[in-house]
PDB file of N, CA and C in Angstrom:
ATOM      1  N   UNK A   1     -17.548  34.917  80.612  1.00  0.00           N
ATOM      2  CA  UNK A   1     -16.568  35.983  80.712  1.00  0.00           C
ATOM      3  C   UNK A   1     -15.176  35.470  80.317  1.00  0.00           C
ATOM      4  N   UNK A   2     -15.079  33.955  80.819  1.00  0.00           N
ATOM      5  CA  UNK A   2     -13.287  33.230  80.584  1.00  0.00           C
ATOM      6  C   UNK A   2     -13.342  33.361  79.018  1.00  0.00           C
ATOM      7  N   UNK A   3     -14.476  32.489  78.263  1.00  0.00           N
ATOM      8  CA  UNK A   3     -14.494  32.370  77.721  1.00  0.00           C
ATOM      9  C   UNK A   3     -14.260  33.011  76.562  1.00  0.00           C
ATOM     10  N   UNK A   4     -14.827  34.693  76.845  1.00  0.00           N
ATOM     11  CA  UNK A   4     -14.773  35.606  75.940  1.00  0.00           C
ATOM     12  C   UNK A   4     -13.652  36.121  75.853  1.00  0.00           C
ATOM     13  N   UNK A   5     -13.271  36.607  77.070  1.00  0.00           N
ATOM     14  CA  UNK A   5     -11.791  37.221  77.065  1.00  0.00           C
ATOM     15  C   UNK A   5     -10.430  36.199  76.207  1.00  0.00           C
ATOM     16  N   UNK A   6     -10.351  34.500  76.054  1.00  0.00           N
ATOM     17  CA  UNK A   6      -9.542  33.762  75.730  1.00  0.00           C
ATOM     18  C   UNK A   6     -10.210  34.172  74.086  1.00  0.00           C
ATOM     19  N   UNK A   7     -11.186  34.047  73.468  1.00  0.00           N
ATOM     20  CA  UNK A   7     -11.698  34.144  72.537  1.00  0.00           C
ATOM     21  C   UNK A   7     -11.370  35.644  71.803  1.00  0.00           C
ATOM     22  N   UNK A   8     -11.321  36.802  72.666  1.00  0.00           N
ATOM     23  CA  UNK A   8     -10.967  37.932  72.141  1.00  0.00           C
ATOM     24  C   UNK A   8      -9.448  38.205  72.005  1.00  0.00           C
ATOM     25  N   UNK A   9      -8.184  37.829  73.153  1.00  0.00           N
ATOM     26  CA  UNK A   9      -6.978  37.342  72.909  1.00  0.00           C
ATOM     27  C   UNK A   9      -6.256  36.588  71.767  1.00  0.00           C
ATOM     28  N   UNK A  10      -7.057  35.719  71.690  1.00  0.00           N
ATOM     29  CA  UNK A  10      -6.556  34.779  70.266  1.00  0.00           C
ATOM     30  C   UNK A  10      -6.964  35.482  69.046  1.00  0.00           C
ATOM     31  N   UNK A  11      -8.328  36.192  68.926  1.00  0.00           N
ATOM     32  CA  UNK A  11      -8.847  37.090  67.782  1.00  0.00           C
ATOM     33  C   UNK A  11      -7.034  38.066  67.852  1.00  0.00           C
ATOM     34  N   UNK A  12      -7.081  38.657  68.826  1.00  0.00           N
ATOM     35  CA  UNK A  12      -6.229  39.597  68.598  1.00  0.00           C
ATOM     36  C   UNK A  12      -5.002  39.153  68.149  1.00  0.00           C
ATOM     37  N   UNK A  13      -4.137  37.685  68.590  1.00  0.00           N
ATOM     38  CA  UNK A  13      -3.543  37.622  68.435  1.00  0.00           C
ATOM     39  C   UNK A  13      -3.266  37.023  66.869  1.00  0.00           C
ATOM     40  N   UNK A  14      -4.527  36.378  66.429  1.00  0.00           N
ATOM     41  CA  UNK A  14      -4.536  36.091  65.030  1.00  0.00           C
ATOM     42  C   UNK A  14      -4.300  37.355  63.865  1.00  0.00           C
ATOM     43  N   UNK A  15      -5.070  38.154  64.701  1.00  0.00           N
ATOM     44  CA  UNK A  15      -4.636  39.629  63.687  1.00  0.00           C
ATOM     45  C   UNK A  15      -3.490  39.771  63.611  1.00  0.00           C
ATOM     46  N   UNK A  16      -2.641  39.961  64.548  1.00  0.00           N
ATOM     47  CA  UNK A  16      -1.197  40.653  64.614  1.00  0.00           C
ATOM     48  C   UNK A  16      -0.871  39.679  63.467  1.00  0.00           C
ATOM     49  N   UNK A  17      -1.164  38.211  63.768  1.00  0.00           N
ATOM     50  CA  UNK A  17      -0.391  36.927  62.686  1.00  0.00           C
ATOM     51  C   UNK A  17      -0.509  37.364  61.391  1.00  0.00           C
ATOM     52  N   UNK A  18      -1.295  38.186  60.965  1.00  0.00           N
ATOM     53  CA  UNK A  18      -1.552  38.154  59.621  1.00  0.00           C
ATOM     54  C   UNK A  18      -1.730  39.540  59.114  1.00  0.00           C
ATOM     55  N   UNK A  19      -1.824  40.687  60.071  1.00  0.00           N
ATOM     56  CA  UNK A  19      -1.982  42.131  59.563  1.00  0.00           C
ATOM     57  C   UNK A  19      -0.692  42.871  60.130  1.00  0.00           C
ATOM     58  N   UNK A  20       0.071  41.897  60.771  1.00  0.00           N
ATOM     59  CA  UNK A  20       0.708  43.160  61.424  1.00  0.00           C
ATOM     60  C   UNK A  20       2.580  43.546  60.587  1.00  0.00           C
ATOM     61  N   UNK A  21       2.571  42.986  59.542  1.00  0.00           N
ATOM     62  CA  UNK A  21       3.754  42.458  58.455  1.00  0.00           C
ATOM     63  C   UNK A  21       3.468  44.039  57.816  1.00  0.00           C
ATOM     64  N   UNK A  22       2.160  44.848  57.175  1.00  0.00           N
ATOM     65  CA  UNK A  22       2.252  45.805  57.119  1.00  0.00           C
ATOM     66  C   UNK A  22       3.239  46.929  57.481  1.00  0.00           C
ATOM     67  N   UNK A  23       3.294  47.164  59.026  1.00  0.00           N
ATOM     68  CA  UNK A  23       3.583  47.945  59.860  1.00  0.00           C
ATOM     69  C   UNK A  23       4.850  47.372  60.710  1.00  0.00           C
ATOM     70  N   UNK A  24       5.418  46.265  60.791  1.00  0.00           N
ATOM     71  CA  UNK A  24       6.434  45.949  61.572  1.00  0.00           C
ATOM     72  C   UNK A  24       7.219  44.743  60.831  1.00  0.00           C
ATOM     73  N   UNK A  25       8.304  44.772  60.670  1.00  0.00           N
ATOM     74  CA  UNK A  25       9.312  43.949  60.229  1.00  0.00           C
ATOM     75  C   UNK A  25       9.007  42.415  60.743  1.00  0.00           C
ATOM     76  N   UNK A  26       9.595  40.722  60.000  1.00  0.00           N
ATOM     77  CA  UNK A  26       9.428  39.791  60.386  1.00  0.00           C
ATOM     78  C   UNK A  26       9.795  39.686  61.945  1.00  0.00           C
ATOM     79  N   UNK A  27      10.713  40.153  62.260  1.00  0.00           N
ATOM     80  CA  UNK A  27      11.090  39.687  63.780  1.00  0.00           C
ATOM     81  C   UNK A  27      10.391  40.315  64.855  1.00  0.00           C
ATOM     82  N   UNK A  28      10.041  41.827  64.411  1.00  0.00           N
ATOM     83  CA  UNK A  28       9.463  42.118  65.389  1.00  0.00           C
ATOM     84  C   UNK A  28       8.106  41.972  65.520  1.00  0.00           C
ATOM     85  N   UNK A  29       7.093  41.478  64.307  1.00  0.00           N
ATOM     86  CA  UNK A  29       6.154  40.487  64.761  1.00  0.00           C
ATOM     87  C   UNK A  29       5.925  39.408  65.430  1.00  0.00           C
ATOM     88  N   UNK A  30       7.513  38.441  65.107  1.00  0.00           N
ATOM     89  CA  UNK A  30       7.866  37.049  65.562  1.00  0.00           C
ATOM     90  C   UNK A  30       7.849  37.337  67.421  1.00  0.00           C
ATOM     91  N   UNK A  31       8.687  38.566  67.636  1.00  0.00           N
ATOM     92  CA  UNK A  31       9.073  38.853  68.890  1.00  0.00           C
ATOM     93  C   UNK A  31       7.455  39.099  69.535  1.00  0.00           C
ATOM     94  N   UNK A  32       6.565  40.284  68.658  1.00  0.00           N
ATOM     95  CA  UNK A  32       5.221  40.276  69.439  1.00  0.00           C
ATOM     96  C   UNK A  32       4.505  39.564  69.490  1.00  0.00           C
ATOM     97  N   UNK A  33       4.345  38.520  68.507  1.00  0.00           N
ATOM     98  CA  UNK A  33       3.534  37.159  68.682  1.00  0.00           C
ATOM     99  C   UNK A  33       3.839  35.992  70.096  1.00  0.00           C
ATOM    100  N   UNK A  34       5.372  36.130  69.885  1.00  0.00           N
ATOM    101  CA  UNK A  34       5.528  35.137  71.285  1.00  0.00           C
ATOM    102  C   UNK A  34       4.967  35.986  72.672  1.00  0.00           C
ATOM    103  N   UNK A  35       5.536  37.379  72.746  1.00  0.00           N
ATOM    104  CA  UNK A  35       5.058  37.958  74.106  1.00  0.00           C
ATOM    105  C   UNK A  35       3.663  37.996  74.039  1.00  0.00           C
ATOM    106  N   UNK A  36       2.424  37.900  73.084  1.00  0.00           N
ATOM    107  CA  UNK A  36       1.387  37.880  73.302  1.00  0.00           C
ATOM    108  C   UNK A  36       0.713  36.331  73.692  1.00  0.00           C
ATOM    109  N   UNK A  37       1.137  35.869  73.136  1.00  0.00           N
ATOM    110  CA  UNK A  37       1.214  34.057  73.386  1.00  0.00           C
ATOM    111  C   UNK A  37       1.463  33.940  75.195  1.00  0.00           C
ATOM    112  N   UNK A  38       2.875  33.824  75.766  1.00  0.00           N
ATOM    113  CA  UNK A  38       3.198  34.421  76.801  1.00  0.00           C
ATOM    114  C   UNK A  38       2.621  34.900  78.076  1.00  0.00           C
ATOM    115  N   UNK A  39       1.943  36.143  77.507  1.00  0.00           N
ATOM    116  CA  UNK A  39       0.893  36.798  78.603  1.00  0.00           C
ATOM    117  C   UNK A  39      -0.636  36.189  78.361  1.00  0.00           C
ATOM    118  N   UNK A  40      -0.831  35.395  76.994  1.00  0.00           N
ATOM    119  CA  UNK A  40      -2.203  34.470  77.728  1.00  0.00           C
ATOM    120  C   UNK A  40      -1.713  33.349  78.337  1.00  0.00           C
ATOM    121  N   UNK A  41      -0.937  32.474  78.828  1.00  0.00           N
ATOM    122  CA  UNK A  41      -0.605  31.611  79.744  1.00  0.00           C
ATOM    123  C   UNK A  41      -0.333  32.169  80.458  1.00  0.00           C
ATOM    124  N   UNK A  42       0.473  33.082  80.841  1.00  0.00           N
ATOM    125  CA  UNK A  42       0.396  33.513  82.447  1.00  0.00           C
ATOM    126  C   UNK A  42      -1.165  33.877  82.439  1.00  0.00           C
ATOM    127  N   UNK A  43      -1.523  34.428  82.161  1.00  0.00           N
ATOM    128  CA  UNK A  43      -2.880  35.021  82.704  1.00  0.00           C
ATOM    129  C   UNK A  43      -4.130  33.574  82.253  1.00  0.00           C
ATOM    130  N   UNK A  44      -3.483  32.517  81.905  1.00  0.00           N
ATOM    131  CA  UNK A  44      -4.567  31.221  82.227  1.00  0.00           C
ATOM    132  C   UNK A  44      -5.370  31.271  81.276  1.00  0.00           C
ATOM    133  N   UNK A  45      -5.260  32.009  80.334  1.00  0.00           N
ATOM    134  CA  UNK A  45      -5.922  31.857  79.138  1.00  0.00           C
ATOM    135  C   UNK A  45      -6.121  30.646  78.283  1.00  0.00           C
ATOM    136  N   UNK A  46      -4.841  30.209  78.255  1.00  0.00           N
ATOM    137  CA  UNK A  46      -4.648  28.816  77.359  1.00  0.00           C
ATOM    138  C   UNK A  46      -3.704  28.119  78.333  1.00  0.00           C
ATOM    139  N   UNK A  47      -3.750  27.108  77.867  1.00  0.00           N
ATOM    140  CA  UNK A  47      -2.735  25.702  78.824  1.00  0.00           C
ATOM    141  C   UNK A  47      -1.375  25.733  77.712  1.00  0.00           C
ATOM    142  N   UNK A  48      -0.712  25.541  77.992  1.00  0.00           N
ATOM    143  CA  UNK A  48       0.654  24.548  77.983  1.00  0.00           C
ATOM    144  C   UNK A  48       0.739  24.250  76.036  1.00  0.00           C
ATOM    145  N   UNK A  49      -0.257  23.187  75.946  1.00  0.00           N
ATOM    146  CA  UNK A  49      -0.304  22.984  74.921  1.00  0.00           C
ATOM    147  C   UNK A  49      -1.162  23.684  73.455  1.00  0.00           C
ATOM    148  N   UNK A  50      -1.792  24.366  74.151  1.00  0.00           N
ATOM    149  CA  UNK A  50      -2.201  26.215  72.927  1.00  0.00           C
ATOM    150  C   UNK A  50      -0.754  26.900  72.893  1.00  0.00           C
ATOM    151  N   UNK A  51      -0.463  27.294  73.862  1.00  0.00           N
ATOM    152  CA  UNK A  51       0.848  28.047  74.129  1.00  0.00           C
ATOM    153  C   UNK A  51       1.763  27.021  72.896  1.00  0.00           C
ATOM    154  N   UNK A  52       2.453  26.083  73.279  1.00  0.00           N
ATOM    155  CA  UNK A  52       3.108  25.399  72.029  1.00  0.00           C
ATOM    156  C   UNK A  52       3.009  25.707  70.410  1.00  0.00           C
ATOM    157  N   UNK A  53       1.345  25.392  70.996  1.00  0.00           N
ATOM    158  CA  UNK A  53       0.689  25.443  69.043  1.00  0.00           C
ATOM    159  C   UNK A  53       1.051  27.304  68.925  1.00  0.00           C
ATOM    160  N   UNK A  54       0.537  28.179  69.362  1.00  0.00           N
ATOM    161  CA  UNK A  54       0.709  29.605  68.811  1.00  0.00           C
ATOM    162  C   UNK A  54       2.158  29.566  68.551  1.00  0.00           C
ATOM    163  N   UNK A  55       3.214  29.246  69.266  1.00  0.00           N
ATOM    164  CA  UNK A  55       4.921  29.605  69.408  1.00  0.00           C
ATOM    165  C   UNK A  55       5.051  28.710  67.643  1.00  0.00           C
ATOM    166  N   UNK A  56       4.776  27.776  67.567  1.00  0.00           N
ATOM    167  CA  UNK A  56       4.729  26.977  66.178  1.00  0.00           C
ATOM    168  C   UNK A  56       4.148  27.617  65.537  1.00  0.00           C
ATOM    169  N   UNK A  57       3.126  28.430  65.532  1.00  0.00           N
ATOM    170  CA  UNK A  57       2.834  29.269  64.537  1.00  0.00           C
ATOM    171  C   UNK A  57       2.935  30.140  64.303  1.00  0.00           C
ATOM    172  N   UNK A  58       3.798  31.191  65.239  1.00  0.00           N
ATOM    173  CA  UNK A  58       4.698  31.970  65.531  1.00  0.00           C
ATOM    174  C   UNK A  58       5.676  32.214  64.179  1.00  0.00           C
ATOM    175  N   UNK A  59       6.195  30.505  64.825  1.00  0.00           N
ATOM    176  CA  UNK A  59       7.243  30.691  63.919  1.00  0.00           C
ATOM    177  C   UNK A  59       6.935  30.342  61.990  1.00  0.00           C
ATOM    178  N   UNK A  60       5.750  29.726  62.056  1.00  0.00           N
ATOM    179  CA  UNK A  60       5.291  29.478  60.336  1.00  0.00           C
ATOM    180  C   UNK A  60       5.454  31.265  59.647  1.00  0.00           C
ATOM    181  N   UNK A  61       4.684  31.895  60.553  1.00  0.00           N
ATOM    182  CA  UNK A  61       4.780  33.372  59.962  1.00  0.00           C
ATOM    183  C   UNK A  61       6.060  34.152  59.984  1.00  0.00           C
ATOM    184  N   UNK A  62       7.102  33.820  60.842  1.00  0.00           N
ATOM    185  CA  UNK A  62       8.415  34.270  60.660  1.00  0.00           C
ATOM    186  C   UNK A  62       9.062  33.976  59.562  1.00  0.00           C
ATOM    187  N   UNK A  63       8.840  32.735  59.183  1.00  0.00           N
ATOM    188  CA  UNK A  63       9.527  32.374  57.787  1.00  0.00           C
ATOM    189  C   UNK A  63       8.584  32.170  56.767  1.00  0.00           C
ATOM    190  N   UNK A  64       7.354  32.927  56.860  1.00  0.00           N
ATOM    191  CA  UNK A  64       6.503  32.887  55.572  1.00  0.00           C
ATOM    192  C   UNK A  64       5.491  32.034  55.368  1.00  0.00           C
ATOM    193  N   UNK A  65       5.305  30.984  55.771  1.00  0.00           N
ATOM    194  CA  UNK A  65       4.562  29.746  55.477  1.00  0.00           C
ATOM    195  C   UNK A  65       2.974  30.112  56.157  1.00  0.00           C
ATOM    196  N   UNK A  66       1.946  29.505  55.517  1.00  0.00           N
ATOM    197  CA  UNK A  66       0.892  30.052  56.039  1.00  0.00           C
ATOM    198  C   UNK A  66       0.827  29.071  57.918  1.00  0.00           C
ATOM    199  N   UNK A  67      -0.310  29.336  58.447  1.00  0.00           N
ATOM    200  CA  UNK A  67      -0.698  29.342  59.591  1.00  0.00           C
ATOM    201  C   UNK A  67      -1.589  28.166  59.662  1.00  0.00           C
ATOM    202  N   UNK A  68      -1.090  26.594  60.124  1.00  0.00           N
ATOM    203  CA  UNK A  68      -1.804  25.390  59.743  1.00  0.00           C
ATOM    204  C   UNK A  68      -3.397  25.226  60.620  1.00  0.00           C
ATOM    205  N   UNK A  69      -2.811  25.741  62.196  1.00  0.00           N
ATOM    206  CA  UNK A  69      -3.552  25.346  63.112  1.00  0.00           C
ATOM    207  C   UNK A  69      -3.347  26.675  64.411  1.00  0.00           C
ATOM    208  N   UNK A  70      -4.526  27.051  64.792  1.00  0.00           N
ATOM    209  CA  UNK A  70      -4.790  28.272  65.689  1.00  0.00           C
ATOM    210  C   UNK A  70      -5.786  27.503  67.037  1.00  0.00           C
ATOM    211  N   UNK A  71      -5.175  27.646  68.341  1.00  0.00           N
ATOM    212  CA  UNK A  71      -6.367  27.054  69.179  1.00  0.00           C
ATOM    213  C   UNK A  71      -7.304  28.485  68.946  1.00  0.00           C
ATOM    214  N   UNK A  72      -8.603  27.416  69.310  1.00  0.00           N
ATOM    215  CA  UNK A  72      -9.761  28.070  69.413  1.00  0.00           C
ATOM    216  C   UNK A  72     -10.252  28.816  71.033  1.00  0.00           C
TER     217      UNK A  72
END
């Protein structure tokens, strides 16, 4: 069940990383990527150091650059 739910979070949040430039300006992806990042550490989804890696990749997609590394 942990498993799936952290696994379906990151799916989601990989989408926004890469579909959501369509429909919403750089920042306010940048802005929804961190609050989604965010609410899987509070809610124990990921540790400390996932949280880091998404905010870093956060920011690759704010300024364009592709997306090196995604925890699993």
């Amino acid at each position: 069940m942990f498993d799936q739910r952290k696994r379906d979070a990151l799916a989601a949040w990989r989408k926004l990383a890469t579909q959501a430039q369509l429909r919403m300006d750089p920042e306010q992806q940048y802005d929804e990527l961190l609050k989604a990042a965010d609410d899987m550490e509070e809610q124990g989804l990921i540790n400390s150091a996932e949280w880091r890696q998404l905010v870093r990749d956060a920011g690759s997609v704010f300024i364009g650059m592709p997306i090196v590394h995604t925890p699993q």
